[in-house]
Protein backbone atom coordinates (compact mmCIF):
# COMPACT_ATOMS: atom_id res chain seq x y z
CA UNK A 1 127.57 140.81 188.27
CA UNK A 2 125.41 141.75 191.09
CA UNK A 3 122.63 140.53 192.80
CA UNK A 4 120.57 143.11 195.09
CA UNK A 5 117.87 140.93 196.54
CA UNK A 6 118.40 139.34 199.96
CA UNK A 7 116.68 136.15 198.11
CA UNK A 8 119.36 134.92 195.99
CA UNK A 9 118.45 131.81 194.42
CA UNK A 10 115.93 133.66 192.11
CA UNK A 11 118.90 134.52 189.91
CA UNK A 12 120.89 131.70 187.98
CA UNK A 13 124.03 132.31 185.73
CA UNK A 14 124.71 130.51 182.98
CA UNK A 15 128.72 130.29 181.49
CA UNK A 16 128.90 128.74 178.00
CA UNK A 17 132.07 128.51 175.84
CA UNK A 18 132.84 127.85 171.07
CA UNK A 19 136.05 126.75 173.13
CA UNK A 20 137.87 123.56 174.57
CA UNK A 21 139.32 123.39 177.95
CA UNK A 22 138.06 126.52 179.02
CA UNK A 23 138.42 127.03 182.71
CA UNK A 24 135.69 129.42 184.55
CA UNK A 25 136.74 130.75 187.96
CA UNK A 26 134.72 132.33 190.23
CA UNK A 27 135.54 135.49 193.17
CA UNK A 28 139.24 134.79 192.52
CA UNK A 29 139.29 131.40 194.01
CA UNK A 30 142.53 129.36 192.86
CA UNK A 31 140.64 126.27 191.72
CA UNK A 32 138.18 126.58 188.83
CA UNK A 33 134.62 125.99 189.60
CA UNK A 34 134.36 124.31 186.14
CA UNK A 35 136.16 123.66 183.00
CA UNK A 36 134.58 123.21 179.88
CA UNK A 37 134.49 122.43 176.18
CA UNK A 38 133.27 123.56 172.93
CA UNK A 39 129.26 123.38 173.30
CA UNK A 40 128.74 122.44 177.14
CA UNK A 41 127.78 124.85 180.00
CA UNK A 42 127.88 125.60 183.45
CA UNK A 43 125.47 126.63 186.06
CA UNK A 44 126.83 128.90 188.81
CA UNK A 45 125.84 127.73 192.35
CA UNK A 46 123.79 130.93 193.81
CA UNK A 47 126.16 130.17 197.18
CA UNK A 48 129.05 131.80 195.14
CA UNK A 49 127.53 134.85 195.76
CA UNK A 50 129.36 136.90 198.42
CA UNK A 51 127.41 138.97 200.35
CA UNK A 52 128.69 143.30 200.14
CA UNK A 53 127.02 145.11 202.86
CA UNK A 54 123.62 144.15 204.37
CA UNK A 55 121.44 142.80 201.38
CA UNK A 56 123.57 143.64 197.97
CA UNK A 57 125.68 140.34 197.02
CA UNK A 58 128.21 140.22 194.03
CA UNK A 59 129.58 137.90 191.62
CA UNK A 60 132.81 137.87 190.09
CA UNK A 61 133.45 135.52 187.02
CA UNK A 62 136.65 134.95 185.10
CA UNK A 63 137.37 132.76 181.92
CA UNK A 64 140.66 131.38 180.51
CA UNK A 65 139.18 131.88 176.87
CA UNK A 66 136.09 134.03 175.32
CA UNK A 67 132.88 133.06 177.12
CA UNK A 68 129.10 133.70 177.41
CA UNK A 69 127.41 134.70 180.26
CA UNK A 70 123.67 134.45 180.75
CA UNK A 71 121.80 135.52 183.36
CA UNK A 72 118.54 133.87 184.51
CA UNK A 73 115.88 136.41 186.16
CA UNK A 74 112.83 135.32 188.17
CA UNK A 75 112.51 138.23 190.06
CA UNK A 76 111.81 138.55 194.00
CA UNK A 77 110.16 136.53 196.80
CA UNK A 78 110.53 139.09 199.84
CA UNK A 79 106.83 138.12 201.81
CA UNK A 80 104.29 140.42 201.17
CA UNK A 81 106.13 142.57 198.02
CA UNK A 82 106.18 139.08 195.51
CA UNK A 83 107.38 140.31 191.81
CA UNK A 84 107.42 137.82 188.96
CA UNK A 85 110.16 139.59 186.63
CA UNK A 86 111.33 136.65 184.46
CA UNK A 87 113.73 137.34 182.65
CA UNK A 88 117.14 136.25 180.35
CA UNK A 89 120.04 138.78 179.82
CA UNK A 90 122.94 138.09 177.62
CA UNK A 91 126.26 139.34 178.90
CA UNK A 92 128.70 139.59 175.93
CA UNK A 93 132.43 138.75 177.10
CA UNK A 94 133.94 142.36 178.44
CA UNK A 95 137.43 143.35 180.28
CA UNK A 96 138.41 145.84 182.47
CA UNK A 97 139.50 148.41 180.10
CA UNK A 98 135.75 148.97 178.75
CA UNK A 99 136.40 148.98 174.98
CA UNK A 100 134.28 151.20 172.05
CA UNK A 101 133.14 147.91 170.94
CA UNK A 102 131.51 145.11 172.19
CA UNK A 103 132.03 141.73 169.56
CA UNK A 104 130.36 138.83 170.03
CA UNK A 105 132.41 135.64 170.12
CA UNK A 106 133.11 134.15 166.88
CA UNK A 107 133.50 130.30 166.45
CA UNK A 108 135.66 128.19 164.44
């Protein structure tokens, strides 16, 4: 998850979870930022984000069980170069070894 604008509190992530005690950790810290049960959600500080070079920041997010991620655009407030680009992306839960299909969560 990335985040190229030097203003970073335009941008909001949302992690929701179907299941209990679900723990949601954030740039490989040992403590979870949040942990959470069937129904309830969490808003990610913007502060998590770590800054990667000069104006690019990232943000790394790991669940103990199937989540969703939702990401909250309001585009950019640089002075002088405003842009209102609101905005709501759905992030389905994905690993590292980029499978042929992308499921979303089922509940029970």
């Amino acid at each position: 998850m990335t985040e190229t604008s030097a203003v970073i509190w335009k941008e909001q992530w949302y992690t929701a979870t179907p299941r209990d005690n679900t723990a949601v950790y954030v740039n490989n810290e040992l403590t979870p930022i949040a942990n959470l049960n069937t129904g309830q959600y969490f808003v990610i500080p913007d502060t998590k984000y770590q800054l990667q070079g000069t104006s690019h920041y990232n943000l790394y997010v790991v669940t103990t069980k199937n989540a969703y991620v939702y990401q909250i655009l309001a585009g950019a407030a640089t002075t002088g170069n405003e842009v209102a680009a609101g905005g709501f992306n759905f992030i389905p839960a994905l690993n590292c070894y980029l499978p042929k299909q992308i499921d979303e969560i089922e509940a029970y």
